[in-house]
N, C-alpha and C. Protein backbone atom coordinates (compact mmCIF):
# COMPACT_ATOMS: atom_id res chain seq x y z
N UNK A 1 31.86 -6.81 -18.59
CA UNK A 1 33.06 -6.67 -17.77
C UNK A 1 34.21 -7.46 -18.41
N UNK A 2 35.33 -6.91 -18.55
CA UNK A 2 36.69 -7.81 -18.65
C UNK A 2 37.75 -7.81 -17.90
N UNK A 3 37.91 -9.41 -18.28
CA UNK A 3 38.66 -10.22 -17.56
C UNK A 3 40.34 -10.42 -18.24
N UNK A 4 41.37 -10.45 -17.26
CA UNK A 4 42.40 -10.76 -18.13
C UNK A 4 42.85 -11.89 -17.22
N UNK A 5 43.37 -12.81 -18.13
CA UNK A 5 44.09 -14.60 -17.57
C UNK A 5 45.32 -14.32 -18.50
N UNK A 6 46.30 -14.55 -18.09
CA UNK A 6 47.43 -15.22 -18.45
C UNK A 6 47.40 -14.03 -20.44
N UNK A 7 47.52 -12.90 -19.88
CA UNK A 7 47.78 -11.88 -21.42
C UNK A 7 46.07 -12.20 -22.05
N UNK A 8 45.43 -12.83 -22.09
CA UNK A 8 44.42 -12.87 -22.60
C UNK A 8 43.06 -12.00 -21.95
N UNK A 9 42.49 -11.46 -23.12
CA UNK A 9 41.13 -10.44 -22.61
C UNK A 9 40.07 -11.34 -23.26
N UNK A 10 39.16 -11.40 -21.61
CA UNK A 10 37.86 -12.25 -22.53
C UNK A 10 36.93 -11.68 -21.55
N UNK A 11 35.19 -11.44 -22.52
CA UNK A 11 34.47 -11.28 -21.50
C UNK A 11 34.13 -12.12 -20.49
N UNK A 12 33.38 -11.15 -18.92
CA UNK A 12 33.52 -12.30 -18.50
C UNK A 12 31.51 -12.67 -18.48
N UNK A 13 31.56 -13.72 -18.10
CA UNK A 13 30.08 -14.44 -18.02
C UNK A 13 28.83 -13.19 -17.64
N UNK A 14 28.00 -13.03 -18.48
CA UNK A 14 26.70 -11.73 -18.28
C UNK A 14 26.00 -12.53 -16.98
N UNK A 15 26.01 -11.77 -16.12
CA UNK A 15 25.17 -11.94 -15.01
C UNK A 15 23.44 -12.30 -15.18
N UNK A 16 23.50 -13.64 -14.89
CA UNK A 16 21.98 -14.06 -15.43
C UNK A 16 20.75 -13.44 -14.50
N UNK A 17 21.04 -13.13 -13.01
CA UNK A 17 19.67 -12.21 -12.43
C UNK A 17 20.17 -11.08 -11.82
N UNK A 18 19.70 -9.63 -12.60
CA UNK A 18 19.87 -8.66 -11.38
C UNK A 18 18.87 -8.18 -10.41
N UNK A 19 19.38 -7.49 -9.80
CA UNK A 19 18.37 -7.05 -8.84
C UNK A 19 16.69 -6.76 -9.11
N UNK A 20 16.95 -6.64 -10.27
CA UNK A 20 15.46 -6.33 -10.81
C UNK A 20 15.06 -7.76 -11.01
N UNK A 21 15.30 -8.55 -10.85
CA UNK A 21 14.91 -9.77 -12.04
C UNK A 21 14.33 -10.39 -10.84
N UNK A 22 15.19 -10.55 -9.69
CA UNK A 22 15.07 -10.90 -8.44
C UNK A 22 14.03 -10.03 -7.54
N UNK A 23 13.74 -9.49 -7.49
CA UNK A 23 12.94 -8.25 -7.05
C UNK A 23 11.29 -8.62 -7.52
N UNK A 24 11.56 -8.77 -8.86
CA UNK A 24 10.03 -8.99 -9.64
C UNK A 24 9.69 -10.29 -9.09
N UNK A 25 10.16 -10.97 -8.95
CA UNK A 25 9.97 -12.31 -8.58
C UNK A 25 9.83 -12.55 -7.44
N UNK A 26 10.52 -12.06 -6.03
CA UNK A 26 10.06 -12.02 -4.82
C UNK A 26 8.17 -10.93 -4.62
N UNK A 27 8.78 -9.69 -5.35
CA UNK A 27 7.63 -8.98 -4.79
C UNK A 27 5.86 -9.83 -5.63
N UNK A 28 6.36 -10.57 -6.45
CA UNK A 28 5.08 -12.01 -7.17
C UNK A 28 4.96 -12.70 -6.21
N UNK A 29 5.81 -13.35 -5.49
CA UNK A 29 5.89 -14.36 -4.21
C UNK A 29 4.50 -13.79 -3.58
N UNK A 30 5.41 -12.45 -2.80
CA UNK A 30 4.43 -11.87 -1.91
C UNK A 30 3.03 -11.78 -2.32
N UNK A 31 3.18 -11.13 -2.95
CA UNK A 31 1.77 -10.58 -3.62
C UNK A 31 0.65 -11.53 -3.88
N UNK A 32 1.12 -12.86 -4.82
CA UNK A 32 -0.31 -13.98 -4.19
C UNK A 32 0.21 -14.93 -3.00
N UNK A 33 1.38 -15.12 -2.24
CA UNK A 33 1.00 -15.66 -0.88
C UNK A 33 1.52 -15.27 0.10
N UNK A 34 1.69 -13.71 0.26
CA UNK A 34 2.07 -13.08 1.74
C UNK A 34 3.69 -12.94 1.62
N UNK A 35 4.21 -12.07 2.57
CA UNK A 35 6.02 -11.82 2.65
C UNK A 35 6.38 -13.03 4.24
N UNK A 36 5.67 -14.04 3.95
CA UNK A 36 5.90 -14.83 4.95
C UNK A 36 6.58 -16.22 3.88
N UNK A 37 5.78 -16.06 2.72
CA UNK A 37 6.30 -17.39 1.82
C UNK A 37 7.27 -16.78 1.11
N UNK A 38 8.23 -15.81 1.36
CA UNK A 38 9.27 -15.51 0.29
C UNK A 38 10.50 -15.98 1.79
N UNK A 39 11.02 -16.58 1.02
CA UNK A 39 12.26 -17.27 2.12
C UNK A 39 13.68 -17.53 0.47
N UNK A 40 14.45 -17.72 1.20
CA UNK A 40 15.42 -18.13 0.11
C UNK A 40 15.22 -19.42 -0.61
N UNK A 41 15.40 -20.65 0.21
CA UNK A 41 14.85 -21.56 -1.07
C UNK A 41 13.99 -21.76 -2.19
N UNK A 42 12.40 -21.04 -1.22
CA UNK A 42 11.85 -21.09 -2.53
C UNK A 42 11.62 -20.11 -3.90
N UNK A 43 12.35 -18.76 -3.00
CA UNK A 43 12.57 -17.67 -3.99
C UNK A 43 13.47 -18.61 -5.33
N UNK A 44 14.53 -18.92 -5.14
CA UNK A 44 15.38 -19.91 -5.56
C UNK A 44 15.22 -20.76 -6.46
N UNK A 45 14.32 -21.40 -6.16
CA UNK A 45 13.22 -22.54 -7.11
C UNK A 45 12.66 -21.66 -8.29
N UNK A 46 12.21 -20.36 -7.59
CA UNK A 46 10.82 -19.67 -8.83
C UNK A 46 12.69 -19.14 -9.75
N UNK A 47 13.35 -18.91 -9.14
CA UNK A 47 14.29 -18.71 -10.07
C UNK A 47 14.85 -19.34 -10.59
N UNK A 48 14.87 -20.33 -10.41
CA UNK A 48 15.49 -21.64 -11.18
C UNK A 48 17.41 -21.80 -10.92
N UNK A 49 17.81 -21.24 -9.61
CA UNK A 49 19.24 -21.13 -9.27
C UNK A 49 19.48 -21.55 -8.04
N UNK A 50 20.75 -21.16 -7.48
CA UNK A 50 21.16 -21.59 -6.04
C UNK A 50 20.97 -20.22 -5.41
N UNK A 51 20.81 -20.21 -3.90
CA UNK A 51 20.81 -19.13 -2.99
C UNK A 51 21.48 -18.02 -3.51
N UNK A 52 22.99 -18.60 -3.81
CA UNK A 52 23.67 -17.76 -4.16
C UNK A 52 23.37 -16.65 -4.83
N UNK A 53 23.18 -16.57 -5.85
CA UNK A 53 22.42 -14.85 -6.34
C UNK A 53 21.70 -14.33 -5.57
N UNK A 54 21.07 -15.06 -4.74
CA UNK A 54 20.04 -13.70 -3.58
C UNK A 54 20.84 -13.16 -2.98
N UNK A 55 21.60 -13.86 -2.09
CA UNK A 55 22.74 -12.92 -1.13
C UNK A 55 24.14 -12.67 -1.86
N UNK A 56 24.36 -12.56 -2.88
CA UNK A 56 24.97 -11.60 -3.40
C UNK A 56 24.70 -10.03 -3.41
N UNK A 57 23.01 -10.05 -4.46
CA UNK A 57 22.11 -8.63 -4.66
C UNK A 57 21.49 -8.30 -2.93
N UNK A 58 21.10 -9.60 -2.43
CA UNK A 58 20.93 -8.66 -1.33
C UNK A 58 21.40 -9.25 0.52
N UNK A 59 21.85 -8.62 1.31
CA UNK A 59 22.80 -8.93 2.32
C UNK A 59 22.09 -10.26 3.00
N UNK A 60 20.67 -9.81 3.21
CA UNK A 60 19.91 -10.57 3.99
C UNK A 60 18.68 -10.61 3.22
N UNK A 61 17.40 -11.97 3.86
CA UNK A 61 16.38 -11.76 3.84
C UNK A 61 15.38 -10.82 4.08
N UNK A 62 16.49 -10.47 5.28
CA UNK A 62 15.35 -8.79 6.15
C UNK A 62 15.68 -7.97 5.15
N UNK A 63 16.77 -7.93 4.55
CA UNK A 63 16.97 -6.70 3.68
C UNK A 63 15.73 -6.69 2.46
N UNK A 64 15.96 -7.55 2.01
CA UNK A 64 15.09 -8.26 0.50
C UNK A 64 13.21 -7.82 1.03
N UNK A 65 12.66 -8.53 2.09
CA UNK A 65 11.67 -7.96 2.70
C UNK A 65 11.50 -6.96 2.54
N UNK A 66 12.64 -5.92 3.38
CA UNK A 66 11.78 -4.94 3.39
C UNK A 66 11.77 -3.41 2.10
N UNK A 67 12.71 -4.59 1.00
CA UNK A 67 12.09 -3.73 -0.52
C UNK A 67 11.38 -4.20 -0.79
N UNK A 68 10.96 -5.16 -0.82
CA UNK A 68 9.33 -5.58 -1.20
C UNK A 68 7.92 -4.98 -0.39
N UNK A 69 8.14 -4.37 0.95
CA UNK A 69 7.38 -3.45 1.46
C UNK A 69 7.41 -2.24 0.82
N UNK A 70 8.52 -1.66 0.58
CA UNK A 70 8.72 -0.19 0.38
C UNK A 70 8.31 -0.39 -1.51
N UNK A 71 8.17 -1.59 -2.47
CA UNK A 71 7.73 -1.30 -3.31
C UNK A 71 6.20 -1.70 -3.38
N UNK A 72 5.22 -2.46 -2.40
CA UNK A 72 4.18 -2.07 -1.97
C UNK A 72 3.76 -1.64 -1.70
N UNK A 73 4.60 -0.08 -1.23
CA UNK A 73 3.87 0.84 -0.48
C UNK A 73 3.51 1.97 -1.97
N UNK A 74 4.96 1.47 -2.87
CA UNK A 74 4.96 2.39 -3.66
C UNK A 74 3.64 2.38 -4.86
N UNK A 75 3.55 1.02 -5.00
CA UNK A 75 2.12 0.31 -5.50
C UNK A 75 0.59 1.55 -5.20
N UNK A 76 0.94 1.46 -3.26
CA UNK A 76 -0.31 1.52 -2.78
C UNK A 76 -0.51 3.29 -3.26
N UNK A 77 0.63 4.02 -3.08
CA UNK A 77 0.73 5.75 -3.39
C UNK A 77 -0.11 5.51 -4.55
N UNK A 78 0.88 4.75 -5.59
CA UNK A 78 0.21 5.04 -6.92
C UNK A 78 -1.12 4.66 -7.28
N UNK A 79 -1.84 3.84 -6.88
CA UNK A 79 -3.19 3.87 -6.79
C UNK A 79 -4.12 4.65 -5.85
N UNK A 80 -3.87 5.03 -4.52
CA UNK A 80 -4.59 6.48 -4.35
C UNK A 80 -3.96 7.92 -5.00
N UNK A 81 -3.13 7.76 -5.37
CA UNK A 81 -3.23 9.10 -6.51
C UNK A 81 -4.12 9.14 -7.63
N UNK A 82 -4.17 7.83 -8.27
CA UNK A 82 -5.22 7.25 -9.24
C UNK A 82 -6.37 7.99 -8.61
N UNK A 83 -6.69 7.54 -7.27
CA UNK A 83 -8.38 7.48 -6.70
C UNK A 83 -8.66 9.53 -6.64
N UNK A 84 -7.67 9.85 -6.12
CA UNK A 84 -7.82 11.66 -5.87
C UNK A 84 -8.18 11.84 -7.17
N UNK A 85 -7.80 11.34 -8.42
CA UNK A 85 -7.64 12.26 -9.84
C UNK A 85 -9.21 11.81 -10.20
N UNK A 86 -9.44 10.92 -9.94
CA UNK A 86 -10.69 10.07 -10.09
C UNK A 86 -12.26 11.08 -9.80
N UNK A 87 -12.08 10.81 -8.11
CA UNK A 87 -13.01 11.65 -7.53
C UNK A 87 -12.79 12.37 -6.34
N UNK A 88 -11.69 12.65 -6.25
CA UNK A 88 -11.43 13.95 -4.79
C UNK A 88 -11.28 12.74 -4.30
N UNK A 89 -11.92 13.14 -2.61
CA UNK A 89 -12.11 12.38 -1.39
C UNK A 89 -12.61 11.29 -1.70
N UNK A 90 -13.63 11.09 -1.83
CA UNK A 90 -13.92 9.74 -2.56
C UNK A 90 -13.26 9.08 -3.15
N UNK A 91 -12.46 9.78 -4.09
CA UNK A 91 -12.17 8.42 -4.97
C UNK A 91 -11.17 7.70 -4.42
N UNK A 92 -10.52 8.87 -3.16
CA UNK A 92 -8.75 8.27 -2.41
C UNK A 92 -9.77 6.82 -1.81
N UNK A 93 -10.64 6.82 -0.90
CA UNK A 93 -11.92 5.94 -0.19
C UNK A 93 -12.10 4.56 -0.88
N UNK A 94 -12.40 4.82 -2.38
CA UNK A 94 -12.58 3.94 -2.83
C UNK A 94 -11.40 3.23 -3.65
N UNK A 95 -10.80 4.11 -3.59
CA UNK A 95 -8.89 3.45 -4.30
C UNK A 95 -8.73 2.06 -3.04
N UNK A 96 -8.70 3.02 -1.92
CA UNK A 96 -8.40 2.35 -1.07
C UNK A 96 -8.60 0.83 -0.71
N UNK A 97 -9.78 0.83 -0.23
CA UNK A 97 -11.29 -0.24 -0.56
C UNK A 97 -10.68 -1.53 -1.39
N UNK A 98 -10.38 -0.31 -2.94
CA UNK A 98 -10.22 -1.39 -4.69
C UNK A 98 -9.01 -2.28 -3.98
N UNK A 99 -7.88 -1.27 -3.54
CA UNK A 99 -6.62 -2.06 -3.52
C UNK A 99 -6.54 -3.36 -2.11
N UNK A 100 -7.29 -3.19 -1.00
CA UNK A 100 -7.32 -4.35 -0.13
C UNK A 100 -8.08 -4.99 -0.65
N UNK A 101 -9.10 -5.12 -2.00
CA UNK A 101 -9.80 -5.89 -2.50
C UNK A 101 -8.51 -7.01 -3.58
N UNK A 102 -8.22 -6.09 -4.64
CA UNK A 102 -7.45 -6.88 -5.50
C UNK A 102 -6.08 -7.08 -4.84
N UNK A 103 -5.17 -6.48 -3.95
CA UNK A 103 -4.12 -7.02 -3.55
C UNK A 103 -4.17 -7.12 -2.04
N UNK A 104 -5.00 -7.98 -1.26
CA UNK A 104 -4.93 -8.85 -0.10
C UNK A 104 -3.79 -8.74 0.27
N UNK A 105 -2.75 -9.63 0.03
CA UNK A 105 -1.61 -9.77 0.78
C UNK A 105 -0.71 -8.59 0.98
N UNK A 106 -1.04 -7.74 0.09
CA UNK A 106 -0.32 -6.25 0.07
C UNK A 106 -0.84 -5.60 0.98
N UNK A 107 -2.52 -5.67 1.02
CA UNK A 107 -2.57 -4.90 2.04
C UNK A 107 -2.59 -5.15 3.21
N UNK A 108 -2.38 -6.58 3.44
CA UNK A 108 -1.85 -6.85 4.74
C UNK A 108 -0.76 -6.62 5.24
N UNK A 109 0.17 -6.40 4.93
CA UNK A 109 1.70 -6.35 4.95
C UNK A 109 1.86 -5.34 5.08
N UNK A 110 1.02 -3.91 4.47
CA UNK A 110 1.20 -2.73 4.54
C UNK A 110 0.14 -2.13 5.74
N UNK A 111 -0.55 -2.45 6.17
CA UNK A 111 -1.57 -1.63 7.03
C UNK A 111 -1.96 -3.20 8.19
N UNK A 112 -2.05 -4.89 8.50
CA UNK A 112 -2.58 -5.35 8.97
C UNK A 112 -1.16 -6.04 9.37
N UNK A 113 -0.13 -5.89 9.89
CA UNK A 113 0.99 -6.98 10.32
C UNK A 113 1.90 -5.89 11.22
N UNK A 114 2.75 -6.44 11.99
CA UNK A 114 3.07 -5.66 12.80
C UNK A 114 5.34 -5.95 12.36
N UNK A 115 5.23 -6.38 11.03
CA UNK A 115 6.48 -6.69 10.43
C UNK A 115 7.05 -5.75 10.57
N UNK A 116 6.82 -4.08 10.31
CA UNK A 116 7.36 -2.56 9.73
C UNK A 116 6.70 -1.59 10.28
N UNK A 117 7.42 -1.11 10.81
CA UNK A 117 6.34 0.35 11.83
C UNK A 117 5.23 1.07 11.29
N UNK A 118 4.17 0.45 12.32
CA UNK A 118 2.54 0.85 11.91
C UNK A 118 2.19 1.83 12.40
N UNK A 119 2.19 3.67 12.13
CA UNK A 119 1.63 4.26 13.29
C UNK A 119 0.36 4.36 14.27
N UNK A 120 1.05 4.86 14.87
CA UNK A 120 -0.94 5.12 15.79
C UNK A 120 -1.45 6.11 14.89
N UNK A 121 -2.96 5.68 15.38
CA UNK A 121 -3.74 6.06 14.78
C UNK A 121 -3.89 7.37 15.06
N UNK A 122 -3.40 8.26 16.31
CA UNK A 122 -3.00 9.74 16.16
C UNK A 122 -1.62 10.36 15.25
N UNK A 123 -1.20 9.23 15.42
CA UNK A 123 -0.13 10.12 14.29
C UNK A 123 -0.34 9.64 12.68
N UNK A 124 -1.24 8.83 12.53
CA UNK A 124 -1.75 8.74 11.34
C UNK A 124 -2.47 9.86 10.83
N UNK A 125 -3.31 10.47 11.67
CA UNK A 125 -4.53 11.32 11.44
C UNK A 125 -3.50 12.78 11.31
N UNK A 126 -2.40 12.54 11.95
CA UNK A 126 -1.99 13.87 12.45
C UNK A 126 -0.37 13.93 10.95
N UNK A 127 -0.43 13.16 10.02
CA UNK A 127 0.73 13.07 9.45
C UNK A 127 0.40 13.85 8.19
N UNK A 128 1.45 14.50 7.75
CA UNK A 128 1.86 15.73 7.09
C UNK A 128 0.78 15.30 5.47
N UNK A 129 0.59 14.19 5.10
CA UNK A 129 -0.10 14.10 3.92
C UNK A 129 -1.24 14.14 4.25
N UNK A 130 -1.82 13.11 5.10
CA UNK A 130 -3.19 13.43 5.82
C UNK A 130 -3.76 15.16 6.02
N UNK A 131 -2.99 15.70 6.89
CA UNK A 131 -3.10 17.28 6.98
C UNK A 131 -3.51 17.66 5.64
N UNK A 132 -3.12 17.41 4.95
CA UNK A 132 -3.13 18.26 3.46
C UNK A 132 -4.54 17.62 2.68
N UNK A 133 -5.34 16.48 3.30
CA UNK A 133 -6.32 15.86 2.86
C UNK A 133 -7.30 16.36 3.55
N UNK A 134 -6.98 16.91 5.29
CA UNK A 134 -7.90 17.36 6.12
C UNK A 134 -8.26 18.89 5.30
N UNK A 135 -7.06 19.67 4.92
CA UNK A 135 -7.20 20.98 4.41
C UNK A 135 -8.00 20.53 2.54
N UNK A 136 -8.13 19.98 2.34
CA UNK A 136 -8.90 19.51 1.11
C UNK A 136 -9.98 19.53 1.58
N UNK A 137 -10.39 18.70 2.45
CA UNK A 137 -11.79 18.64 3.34
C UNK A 137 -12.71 19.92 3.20
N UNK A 138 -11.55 20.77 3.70
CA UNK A 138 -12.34 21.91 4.60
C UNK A 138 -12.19 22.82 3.38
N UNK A 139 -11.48 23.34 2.17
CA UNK A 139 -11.77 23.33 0.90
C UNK A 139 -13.27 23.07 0.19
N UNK A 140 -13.35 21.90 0.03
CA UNK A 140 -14.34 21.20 -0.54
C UNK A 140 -15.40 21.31 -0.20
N UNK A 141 -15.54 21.75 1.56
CA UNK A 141 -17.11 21.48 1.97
C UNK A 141 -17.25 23.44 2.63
N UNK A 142 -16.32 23.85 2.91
CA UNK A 142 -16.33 24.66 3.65
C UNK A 142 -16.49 24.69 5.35
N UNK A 143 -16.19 23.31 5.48
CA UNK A 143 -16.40 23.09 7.04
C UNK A 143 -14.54 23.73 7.61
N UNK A 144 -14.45 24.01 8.83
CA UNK A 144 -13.77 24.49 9.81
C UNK A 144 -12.09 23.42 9.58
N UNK A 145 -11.38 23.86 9.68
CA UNK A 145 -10.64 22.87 10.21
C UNK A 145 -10.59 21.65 11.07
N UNK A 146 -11.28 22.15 11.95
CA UNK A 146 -11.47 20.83 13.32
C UNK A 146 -13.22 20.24 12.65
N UNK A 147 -13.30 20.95 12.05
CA UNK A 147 -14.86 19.69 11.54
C UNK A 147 -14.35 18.79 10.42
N UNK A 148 -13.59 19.90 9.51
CA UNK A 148 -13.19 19.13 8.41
C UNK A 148 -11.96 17.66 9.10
N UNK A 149 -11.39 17.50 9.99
CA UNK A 149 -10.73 16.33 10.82
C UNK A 149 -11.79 15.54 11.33
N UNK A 150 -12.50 15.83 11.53
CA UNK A 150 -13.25 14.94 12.08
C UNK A 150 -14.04 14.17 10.95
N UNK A 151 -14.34 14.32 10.44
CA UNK A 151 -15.15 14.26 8.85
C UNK A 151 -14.25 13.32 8.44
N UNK A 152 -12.67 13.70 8.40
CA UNK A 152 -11.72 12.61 8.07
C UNK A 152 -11.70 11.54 8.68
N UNK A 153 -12.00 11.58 10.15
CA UNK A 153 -11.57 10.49 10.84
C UNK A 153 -12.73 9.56 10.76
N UNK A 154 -13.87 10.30 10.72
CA UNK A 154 -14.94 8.91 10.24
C UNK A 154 -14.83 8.37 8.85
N UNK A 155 -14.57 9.28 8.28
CA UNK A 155 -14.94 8.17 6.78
C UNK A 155 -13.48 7.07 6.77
N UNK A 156 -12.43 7.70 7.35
CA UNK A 156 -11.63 7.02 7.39
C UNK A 156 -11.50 5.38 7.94
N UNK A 157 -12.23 5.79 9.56
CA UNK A 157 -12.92 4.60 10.27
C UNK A 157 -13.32 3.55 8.81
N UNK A 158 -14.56 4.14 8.28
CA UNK A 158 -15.30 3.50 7.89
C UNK A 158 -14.77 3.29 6.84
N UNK A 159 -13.93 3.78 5.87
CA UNK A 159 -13.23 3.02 4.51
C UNK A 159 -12.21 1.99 4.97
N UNK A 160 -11.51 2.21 6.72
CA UNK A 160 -10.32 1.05 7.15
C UNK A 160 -11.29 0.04 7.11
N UNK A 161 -12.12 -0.12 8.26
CA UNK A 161 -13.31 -1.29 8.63
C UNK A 161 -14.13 -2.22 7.26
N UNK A 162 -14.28 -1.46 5.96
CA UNK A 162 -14.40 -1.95 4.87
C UNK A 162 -13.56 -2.80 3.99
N UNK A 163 -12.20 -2.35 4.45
CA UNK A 163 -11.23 -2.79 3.22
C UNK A 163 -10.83 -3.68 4.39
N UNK A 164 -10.73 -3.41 5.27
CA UNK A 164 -9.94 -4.81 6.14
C UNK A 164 -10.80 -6.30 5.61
N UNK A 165 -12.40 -5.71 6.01
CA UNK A 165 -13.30 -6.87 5.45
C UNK A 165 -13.27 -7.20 3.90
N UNK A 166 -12.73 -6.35 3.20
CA UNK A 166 -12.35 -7.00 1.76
C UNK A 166 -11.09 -7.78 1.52
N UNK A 167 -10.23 -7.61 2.44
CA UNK A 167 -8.89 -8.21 2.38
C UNK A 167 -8.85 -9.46 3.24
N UNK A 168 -10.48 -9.59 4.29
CA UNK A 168 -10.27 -10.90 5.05
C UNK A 168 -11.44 -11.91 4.49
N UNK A 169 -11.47 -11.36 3.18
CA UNK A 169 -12.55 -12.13 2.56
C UNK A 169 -14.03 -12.00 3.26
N UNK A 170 -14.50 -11.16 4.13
CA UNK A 170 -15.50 -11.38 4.95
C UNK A 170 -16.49 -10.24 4.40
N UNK A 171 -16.15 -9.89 3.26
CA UNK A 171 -17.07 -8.20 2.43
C UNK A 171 -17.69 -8.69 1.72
N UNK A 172 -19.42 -8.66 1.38
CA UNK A 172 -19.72 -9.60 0.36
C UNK A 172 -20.77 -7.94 -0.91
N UNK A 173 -20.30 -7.19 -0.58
CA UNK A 173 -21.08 -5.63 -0.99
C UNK A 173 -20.07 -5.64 -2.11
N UNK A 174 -21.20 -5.13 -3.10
CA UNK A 174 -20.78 -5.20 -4.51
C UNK A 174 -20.06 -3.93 -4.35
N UNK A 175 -19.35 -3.22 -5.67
CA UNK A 175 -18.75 -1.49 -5.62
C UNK A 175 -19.67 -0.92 -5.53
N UNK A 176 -20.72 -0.48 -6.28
CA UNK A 176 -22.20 0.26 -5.74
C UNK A 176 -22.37 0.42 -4.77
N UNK A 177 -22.43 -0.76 -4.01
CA UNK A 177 -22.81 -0.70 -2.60
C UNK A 177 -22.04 -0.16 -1.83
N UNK A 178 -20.67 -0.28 -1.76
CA UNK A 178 -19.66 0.48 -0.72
C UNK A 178 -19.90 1.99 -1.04
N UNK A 179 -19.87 2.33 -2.57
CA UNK A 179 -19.98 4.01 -2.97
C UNK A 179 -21.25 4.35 -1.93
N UNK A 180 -22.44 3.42 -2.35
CA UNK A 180 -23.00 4.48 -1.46
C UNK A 180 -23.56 4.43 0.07
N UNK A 181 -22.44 3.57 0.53
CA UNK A 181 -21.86 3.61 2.00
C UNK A 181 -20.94 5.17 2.38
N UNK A 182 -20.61 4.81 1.89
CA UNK A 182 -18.83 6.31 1.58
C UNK A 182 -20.02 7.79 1.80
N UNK A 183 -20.48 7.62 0.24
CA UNK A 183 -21.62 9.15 0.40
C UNK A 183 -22.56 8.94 1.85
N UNK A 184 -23.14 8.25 1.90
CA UNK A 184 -24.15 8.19 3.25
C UNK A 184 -23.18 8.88 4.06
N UNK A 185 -22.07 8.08 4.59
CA UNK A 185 -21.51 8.67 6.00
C UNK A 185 -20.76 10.20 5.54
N UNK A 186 -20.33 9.74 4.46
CA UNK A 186 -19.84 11.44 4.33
C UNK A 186 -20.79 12.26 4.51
N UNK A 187 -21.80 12.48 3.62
CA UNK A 187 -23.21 13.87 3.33
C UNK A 187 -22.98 14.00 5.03
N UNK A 188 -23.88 12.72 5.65
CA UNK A 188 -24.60 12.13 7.10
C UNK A 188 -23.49 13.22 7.80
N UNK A 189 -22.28 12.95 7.84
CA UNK A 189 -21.01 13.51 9.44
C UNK A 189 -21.30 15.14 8.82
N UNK A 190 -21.03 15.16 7.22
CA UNK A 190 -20.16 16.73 6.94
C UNK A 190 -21.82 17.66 7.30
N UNK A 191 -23.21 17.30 7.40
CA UNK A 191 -24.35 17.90 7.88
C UNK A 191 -24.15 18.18 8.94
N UNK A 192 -23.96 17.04 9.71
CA UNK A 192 -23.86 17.36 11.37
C UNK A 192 -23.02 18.17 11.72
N UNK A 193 -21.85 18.26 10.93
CA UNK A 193 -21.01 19.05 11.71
C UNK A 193 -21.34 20.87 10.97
N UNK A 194 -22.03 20.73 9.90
CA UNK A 194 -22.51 21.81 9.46
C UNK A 194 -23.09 22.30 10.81
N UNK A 195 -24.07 21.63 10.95
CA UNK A 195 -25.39 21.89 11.94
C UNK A 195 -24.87 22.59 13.12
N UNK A 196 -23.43 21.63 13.94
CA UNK A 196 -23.04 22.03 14.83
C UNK A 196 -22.10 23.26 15.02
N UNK A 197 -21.52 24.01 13.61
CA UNK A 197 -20.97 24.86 13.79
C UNK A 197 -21.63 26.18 13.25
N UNK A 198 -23.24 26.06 13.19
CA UNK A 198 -23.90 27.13 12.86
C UNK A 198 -24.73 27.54 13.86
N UNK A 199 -24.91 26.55 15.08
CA UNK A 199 -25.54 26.75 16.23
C UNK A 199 -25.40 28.02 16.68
């Protein structure tokens, strides 16, 4: 950028953090100790400056927050896309699982805090990407629409109830072991509901 003083053109001073610089460094905060320890001072410190550059790039704290959600969330997409390419249904299951395992505080922030609108669990089941996982379902196995949802909603149960316990430290099941948790209840529901719609 230039500056003019008194007939003279000089550059003026290169802006030492932008938004990105600041960004990487809050969403590190979060990530090993929660969006509860990112506050301005000590963002500040890891930057080695005064407040001032935060609320320049951004208006508020709430603001700053909640890009650090929306680039956790973006985190979380990109690793169940990973898990679909992987192994279908499964592998979204076990993406899942991986990521409340290795990023805890992410996945608290994104699925266990009540910071950013959490839906219910009917409009979870009932939301436009889900749908398109239920119609995979029923693809994959040849079960019904309403079997293939249901099929979703247990393994689902049972991959949330897993990863919560990996993210509260309370999971002590190796990866083996969860995989063949996942297959058990899957084969186990998508039979039954075979069973029940051939009656």
């Amino acid at each position: 950028m230039l500056l003019i003083e008194r007939g003279q053109i000089f550059l003026a001073p290169k802006e030492r953090f932008t938004e990105e610089i600041l960004m990487d460094c809050a969403f590190e905060m979060a990530r090993k100790s929660g969006i509860d320890s990112v506050n301005a001072r000590d963002l500040a410190k890891e930057l080695g400056c005064s407040t001032k550059p935060i609320f320049r790039l951004f208006s508020s704290m709430d603001d700053l927050k909640y890009a650090i959600y929306e680039r956790a969330g973006n985190l979380y997409n990109e690793r169940m896309a990973q898990g679909l390419q992987e192994s279908s249904f499964l592998g979204m299951g076990l993406a899942y699982i991986n990521f409340a395992r290795e990023e805890k505080k992410l996945f608290e922030l994104l699925f266990l805090s009540n910071k950013y609108k959490i839906s219910s669990f009917s409009e979870l089941i009932n939301d436009v990407e889900n749908q398109g996982i239920v119609a995979l379902i029923s693809n994959l196995t040849g079960l019904t629409q309403t079997s293939a949802r249901s099929l979703f909603i247990d393994i689902w149960l049972t991959t949330h109830g897993i990863a919560t316990m990996c993210a509260t430290n309370t999971c002590d099941l190796d990866s083996s072991e969860i995989e063949s948790i996942l297959k058990d209840v899957y084969e186990g529901v998508k039979q039954k509901l075979f069973d029940g719609e051939n009656k």
